[in-house]
N, C-alpha and C. Protein backbone atom coordinates (compact mmCIF):
# COMPACT_ATOMS: atom_id res chain seq x y z
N UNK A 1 -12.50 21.07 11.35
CA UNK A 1 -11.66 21.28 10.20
C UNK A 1 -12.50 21.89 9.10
N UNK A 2 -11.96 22.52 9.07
CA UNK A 2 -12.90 23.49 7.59
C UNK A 2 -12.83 22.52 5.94
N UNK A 3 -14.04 23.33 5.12
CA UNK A 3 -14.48 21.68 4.43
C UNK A 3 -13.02 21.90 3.39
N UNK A 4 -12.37 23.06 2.72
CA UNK A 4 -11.39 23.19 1.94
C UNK A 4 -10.25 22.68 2.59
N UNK A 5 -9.66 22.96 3.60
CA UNK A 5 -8.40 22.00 4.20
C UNK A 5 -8.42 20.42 3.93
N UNK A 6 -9.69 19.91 4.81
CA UNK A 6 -9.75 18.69 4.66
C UNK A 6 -9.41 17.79 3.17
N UNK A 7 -10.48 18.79 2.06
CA UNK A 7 -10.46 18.45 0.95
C UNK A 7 -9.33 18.15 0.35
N UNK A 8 -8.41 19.51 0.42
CA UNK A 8 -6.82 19.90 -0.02
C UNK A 8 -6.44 18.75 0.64
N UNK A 9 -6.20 18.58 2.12
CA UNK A 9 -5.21 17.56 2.43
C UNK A 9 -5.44 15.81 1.75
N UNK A 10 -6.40 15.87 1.91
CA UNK A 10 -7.06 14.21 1.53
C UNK A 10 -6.84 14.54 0.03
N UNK A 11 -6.80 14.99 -0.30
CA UNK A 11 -5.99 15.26 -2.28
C UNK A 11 -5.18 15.17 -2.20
N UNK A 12 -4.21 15.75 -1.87
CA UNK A 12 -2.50 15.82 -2.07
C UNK A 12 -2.13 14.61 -1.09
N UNK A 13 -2.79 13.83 -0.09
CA UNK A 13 -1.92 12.30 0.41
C UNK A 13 -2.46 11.48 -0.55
N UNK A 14 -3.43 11.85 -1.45
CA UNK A 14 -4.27 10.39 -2.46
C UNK A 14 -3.29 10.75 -2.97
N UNK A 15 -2.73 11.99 -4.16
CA UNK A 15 -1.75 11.73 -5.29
C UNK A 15 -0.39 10.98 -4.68
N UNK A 16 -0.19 11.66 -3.38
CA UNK A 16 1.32 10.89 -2.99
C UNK A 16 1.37 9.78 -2.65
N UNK A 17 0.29 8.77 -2.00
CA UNK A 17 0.14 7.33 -1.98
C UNK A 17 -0.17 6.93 -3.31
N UNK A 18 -0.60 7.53 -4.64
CA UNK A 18 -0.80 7.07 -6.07
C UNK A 18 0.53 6.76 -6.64
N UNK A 19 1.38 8.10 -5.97
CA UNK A 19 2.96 8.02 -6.78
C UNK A 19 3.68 6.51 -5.82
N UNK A 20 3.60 6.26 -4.82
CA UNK A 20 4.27 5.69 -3.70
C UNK A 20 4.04 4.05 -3.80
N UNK A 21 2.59 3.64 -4.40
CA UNK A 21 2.35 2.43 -4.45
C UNK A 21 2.29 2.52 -5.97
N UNK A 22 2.68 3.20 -7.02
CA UNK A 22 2.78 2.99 -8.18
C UNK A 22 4.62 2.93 -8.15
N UNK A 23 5.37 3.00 -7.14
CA UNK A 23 6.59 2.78 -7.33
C UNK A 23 6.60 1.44 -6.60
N UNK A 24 6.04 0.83 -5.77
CA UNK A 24 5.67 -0.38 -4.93
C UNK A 24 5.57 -1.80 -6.09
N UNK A 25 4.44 -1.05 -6.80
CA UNK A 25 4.24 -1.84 -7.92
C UNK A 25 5.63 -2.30 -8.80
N UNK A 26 6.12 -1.11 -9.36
CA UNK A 26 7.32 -1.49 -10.08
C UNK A 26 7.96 -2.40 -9.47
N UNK A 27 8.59 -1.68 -8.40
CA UNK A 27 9.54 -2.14 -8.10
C UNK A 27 9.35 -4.09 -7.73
N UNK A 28 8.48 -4.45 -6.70
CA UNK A 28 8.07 -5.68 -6.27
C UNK A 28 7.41 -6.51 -7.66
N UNK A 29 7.14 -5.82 -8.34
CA UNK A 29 6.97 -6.33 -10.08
C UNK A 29 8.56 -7.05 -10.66
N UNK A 30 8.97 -6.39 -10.70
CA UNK A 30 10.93 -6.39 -10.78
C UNK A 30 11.17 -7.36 -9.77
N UNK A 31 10.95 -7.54 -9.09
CA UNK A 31 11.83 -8.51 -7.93
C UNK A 31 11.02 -9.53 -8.32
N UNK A 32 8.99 -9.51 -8.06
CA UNK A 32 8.90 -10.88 -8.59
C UNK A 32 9.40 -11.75 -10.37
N UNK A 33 9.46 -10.69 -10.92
CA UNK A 33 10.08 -11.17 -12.68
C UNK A 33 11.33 -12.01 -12.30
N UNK A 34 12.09 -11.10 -11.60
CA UNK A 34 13.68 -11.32 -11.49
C UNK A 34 13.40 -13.27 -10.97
N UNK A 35 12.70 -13.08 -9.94
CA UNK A 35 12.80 -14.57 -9.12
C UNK A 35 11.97 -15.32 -9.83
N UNK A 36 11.17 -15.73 -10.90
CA UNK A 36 10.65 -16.11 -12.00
C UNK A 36 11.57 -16.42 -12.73
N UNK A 37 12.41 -15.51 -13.58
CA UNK A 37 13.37 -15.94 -14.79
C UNK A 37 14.44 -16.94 -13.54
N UNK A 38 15.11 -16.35 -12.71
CA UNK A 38 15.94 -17.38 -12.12
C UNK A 38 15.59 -18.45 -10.98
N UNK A 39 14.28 -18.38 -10.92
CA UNK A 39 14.17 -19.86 -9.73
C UNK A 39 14.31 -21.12 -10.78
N UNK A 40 14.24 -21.44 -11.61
CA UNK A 40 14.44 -23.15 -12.38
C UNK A 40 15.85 -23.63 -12.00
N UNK A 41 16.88 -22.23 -12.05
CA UNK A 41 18.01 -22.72 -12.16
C UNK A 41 18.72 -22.92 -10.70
N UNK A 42 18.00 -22.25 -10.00
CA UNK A 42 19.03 -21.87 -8.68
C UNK A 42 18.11 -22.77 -8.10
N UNK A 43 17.20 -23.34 -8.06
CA UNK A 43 16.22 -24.05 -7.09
C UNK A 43 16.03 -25.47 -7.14
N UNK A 44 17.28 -25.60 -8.82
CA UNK A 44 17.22 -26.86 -8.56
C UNK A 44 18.33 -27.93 -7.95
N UNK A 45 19.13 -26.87 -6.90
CA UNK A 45 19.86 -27.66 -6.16
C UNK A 45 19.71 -27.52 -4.92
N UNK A 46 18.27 -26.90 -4.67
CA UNK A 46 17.90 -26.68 -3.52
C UNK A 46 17.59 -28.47 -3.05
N UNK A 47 16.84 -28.53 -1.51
CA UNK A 47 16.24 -29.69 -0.97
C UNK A 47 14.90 -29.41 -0.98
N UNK A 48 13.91 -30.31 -0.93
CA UNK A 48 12.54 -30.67 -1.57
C UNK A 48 11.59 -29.59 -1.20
N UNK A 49 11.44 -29.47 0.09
CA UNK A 49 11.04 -28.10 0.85
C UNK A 49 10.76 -26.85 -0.10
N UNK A 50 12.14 -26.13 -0.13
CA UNK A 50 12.23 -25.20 -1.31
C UNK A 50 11.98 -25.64 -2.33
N UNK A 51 12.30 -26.43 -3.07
CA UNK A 51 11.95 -26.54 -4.51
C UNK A 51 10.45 -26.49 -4.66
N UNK A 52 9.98 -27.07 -4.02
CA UNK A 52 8.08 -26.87 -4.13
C UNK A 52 7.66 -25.39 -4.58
N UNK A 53 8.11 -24.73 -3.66
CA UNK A 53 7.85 -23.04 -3.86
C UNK A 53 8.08 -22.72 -5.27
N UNK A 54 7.24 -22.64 -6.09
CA UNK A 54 7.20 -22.17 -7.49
C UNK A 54 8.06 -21.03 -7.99
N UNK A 55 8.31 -19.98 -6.79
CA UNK A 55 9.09 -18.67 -7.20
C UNK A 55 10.59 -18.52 -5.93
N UNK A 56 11.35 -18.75 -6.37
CA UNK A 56 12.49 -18.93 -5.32
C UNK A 56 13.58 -17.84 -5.74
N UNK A 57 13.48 -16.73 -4.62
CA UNK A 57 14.17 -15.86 -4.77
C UNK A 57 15.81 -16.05 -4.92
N UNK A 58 16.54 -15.47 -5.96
CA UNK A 58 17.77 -16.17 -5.66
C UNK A 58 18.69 -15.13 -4.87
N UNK A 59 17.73 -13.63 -4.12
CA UNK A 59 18.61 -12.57 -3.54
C UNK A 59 17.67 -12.21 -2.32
N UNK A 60 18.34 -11.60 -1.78
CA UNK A 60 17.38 -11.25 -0.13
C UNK A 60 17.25 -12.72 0.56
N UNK A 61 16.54 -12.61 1.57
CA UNK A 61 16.92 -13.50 2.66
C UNK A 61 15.57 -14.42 2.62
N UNK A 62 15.07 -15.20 3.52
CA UNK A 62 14.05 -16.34 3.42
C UNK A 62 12.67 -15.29 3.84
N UNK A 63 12.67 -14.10 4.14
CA UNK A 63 11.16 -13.41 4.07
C UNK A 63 11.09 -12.82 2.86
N UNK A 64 12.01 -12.62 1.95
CA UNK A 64 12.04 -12.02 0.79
C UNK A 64 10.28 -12.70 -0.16
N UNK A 65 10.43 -13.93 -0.36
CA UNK A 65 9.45 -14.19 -1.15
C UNK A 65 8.20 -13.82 -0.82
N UNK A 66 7.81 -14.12 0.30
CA UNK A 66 6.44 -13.26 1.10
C UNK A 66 6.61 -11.85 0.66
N UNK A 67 7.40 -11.10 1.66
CA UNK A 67 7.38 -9.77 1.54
C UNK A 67 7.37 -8.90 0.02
N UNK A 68 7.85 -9.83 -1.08
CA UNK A 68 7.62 -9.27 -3.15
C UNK A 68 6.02 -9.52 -2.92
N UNK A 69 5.64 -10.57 -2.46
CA UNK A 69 4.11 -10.88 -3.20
C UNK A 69 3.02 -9.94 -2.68
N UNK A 70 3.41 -9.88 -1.05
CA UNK A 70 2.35 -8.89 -0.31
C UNK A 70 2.87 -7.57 -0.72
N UNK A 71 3.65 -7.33 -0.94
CA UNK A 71 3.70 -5.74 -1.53
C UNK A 71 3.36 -5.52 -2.53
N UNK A 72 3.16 -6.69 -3.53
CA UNK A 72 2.78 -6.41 -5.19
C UNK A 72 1.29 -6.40 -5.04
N UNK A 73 0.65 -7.50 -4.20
CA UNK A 73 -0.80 -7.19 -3.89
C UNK A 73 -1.16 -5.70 -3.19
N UNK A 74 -0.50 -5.43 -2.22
CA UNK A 74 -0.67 -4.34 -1.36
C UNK A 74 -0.52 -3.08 -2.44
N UNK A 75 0.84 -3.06 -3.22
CA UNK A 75 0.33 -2.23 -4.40
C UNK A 75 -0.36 -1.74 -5.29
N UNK A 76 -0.82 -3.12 -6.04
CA UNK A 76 -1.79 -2.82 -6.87
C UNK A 76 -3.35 -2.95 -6.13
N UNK A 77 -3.48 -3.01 -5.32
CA UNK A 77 -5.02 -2.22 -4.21
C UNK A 77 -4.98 -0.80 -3.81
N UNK A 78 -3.70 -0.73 -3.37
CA UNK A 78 -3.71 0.94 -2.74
C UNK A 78 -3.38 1.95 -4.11
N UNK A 79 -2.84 0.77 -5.25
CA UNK A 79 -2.88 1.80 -6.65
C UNK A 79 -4.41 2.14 -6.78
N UNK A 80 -5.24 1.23 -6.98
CA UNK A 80 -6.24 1.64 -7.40
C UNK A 80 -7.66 2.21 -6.69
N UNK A 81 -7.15 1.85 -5.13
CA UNK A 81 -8.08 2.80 -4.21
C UNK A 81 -7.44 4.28 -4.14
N UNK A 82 -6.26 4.30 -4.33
CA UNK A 82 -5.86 6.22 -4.53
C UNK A 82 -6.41 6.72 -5.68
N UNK A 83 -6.67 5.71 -6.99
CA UNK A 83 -7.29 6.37 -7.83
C UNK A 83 -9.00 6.55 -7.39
N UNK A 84 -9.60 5.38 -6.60
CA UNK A 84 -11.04 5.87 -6.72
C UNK A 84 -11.34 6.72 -5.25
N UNK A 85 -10.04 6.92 -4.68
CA UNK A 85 -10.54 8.09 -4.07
C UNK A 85 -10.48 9.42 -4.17
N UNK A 86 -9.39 9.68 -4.94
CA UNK A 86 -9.35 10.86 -5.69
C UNK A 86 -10.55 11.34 -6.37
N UNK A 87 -11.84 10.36 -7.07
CA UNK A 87 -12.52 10.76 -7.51
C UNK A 87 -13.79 10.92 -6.18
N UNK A 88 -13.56 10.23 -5.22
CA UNK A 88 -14.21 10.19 -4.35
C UNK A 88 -13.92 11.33 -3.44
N UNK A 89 -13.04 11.62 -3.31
CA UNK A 89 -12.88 12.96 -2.56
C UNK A 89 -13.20 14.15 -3.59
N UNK A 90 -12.65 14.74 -4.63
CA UNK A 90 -13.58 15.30 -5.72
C UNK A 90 -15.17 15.70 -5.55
N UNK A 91 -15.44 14.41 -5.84
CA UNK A 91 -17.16 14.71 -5.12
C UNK A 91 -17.61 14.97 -4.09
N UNK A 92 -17.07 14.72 -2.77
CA UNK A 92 -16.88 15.50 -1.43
C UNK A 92 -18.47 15.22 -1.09
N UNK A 93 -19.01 14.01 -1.18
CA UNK A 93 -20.38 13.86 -0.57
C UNK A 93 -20.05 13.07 0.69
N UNK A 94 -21.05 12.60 1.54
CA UNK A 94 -20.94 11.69 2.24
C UNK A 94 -20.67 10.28 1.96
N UNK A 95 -21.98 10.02 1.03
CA UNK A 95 -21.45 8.53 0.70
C UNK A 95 -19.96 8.28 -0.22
N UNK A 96 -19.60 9.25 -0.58
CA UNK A 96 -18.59 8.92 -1.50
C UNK A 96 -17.42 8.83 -0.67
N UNK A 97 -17.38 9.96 0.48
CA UNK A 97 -16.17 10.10 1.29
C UNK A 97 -16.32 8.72 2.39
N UNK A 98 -17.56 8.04 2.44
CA UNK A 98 -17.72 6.57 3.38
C UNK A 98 -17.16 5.46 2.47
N UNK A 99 -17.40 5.64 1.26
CA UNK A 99 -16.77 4.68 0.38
C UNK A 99 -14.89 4.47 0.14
N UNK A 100 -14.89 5.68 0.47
CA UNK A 100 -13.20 5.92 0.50
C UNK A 100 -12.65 5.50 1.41
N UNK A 101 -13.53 5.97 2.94
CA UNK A 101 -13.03 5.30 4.08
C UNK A 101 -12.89 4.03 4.10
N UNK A 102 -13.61 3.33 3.60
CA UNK A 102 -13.55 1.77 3.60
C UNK A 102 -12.69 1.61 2.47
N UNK A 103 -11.81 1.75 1.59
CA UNK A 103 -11.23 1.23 0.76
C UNK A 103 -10.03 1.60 1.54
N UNK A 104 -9.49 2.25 2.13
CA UNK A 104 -8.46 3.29 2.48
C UNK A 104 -8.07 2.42 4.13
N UNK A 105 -9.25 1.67 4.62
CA UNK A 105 -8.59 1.07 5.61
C UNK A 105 -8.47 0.16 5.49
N UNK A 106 -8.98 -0.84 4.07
CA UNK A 106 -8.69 -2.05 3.48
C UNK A 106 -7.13 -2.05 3.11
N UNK A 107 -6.80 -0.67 2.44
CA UNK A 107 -5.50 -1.04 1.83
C UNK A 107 -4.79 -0.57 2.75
N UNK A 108 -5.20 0.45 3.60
CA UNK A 108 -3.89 0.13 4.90
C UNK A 108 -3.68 -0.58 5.55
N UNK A 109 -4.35 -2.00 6.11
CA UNK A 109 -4.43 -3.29 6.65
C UNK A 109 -3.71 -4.00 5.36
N UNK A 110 -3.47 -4.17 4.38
CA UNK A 110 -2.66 -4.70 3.63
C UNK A 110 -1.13 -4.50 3.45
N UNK A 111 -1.35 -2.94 3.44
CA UNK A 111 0.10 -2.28 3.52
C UNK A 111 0.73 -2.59 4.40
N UNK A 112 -0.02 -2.43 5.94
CA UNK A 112 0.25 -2.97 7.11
C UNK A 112 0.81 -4.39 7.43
N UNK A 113 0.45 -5.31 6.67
CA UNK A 113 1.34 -7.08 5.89
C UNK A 113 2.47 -6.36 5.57
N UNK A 114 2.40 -5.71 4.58
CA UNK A 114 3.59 -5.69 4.21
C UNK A 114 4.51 -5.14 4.86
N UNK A 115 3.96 -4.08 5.38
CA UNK A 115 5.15 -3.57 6.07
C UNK A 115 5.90 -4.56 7.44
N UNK A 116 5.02 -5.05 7.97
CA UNK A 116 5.36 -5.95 8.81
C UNK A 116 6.22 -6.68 8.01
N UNK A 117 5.97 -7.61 7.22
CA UNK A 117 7.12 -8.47 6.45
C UNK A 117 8.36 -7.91 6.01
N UNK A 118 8.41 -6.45 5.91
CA UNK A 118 9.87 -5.80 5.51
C UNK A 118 10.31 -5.49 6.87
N UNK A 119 9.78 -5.59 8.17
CA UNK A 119 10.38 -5.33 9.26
C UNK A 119 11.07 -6.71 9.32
N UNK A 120 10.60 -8.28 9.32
CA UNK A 120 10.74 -9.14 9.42
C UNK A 120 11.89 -9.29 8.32
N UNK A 121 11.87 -8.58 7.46
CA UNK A 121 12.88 -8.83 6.06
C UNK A 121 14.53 -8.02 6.66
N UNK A 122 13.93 -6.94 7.52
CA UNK A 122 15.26 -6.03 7.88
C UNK A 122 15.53 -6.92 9.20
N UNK A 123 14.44 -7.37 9.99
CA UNK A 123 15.22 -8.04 11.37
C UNK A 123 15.95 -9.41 10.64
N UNK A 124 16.27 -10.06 9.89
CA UNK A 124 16.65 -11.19 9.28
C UNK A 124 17.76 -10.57 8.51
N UNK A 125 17.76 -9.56 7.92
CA UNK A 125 18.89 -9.39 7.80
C UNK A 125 19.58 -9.54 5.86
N UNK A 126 20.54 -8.66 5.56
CA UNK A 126 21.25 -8.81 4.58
C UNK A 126 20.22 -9.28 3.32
N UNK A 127 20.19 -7.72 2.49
CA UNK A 127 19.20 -7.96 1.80
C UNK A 127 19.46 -6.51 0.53
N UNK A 128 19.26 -6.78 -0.98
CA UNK A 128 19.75 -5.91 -1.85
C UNK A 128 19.09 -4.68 -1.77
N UNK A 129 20.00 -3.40 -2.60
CA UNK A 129 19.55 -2.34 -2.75
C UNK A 129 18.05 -2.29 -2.95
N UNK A 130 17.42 -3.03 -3.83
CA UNK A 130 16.27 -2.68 -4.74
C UNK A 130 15.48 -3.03 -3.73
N UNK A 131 15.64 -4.32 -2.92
CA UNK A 131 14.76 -4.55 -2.13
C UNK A 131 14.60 -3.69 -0.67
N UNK A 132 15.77 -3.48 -0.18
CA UNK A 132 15.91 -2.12 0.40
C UNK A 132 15.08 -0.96 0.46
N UNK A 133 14.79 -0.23 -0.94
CA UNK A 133 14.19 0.45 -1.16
C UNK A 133 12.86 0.50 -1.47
N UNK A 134 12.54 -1.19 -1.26
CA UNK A 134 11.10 -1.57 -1.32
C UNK A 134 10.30 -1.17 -0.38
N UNK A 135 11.05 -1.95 0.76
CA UNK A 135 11.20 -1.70 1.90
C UNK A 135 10.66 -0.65 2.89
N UNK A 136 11.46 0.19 2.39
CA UNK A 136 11.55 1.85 2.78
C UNK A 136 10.29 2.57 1.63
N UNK A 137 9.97 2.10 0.66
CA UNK A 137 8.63 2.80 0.34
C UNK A 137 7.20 1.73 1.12
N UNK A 138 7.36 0.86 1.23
CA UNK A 138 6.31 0.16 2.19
C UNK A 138 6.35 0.91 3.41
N UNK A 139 7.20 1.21 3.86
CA UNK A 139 6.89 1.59 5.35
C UNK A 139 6.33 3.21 5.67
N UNK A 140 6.66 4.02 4.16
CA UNK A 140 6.32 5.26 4.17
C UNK A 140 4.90 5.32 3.72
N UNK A 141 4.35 4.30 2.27
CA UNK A 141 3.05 3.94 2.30
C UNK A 141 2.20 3.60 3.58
N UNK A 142 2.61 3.26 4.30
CA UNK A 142 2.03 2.28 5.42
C UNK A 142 1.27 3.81 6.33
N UNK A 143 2.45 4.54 6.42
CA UNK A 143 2.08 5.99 7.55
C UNK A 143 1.41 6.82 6.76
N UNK A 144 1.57 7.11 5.46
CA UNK A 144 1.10 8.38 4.42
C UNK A 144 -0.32 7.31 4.37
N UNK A 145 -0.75 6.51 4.19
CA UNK A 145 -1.91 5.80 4.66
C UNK A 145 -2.37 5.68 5.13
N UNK A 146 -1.89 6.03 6.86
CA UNK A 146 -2.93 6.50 7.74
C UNK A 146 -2.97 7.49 7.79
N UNK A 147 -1.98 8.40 7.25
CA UNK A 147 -2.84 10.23 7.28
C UNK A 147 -3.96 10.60 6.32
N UNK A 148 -3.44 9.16 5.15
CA UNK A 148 -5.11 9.87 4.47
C UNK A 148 -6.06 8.92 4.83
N UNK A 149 -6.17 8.03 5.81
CA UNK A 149 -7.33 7.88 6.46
C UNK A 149 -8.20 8.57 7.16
N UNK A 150 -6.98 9.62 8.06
CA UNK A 150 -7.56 10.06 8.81
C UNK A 150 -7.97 11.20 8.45
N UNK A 151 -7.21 11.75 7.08
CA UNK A 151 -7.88 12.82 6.78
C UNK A 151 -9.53 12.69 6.02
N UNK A 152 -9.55 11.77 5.54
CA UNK A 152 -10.94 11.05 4.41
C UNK A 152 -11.92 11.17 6.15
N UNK A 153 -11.82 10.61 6.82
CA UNK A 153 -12.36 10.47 8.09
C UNK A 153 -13.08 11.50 8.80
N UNK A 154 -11.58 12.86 8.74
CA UNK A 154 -12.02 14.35 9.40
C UNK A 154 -13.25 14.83 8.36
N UNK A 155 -13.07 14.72 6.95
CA UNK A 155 -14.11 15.13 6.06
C UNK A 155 -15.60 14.04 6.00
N UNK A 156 -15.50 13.10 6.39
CA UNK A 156 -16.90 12.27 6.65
C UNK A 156 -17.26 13.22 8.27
N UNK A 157 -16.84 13.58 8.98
CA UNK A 157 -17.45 14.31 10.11
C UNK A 157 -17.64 15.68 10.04
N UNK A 158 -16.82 16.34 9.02
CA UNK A 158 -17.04 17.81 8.23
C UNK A 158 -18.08 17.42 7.64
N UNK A 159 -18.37 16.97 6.60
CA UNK A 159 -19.89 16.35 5.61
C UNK A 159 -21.07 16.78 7.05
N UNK A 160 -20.65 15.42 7.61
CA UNK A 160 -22.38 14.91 8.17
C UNK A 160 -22.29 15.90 9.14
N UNK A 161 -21.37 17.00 9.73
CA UNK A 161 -21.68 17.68 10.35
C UNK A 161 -22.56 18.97 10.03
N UNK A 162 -22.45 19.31 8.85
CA UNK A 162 -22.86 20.45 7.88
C UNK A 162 -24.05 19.92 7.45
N UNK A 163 -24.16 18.56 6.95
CA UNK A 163 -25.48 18.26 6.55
C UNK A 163 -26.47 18.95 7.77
N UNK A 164 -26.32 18.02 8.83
CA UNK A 164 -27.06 18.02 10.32
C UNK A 164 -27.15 19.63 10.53
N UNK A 165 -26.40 19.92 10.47
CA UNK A 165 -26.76 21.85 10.32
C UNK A 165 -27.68 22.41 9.64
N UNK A 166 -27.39 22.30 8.66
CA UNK A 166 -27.90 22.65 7.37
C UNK A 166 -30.11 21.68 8.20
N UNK A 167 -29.96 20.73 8.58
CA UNK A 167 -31.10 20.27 9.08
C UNK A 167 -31.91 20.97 9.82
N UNK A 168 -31.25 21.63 11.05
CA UNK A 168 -31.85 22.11 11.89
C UNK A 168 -32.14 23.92 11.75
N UNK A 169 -31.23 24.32 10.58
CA UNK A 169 -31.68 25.59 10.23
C UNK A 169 -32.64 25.58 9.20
């Protein structure tokens, strides 16, 4: 892969996983607020079980509460590893593009929770718009996450391949 493709591509999936888990954020931000202001009231005619649970969703189904929290975590990580890889791809060194790799498969193993839990949220069934569309941006994070893995990846073997060149001439 030539070193400008790589570069270009691993840029333009960092900004679109920046836009994608900065809508992740909102949104699973919003759902956990929402189940905050109304768990006191709706939870307290629940049985003992539930009531323990500090945040009791009063919409979506019984994976709902998992699936807000791991996406709000999963968000705000893959928010802020798209930002330090953007600067990390920018600099286009080795160590910087190894540093990316490892943040980039941290937050896709997270995303990867989540997305699993919105599969578990859709196999269970009957569940609101907003969360819906949580949903459906987790699972597009999840894949646009492994393309810029793999693109951060093709450019750590573009790097050290050119270095090693650059060695023997």
């Amino acid at each position: 892969m030539a070193s400008g493709a790589g570069k270009s591509a691993a840029f333009i999936l960092l900004i679109l996983n920046l836009i994608l888990y900065l809508i992740i954020i909102i949104v699973s931000g919003w759902a956990a607020n929402h189940g905050i202001k109304r768990a006191r009231e709706t939870a307290s005619i629940l049985s003992i079980p539930a009531r323990i649970f500090p945040i009791y969703f009063p919409f979506g189904n019984v994976a709902t509460g998992f699936f807000v929290i791991f996406s709000l975590i999963a968000g705000v990580v893959g928010f802020v590893t798209s930002l330090t890889g953007i600067h990390n791809v920018i600099q286009w060194t080795a160590p910087n593009l190894h540093a990316a790799a490892a943040s980039s498969l941290t937050t896709w193993s997270l995303t990867l929770l989540a997305m699993g839990l919105a599969c578990k949220e859709i196999n269970v069934g009957w569940t609101d718009s907003n969360l819906r569309t949580l949903e459906t941006i987790v699972i597009l994070a999840s894949g646009t996450q492994l393309f810029c893995m793999g693109a951060i990846h093709a450019g750590i073997e573009d790097v050290v391949a050119r270095q090693t060149f650059r060695g023997r001439v």
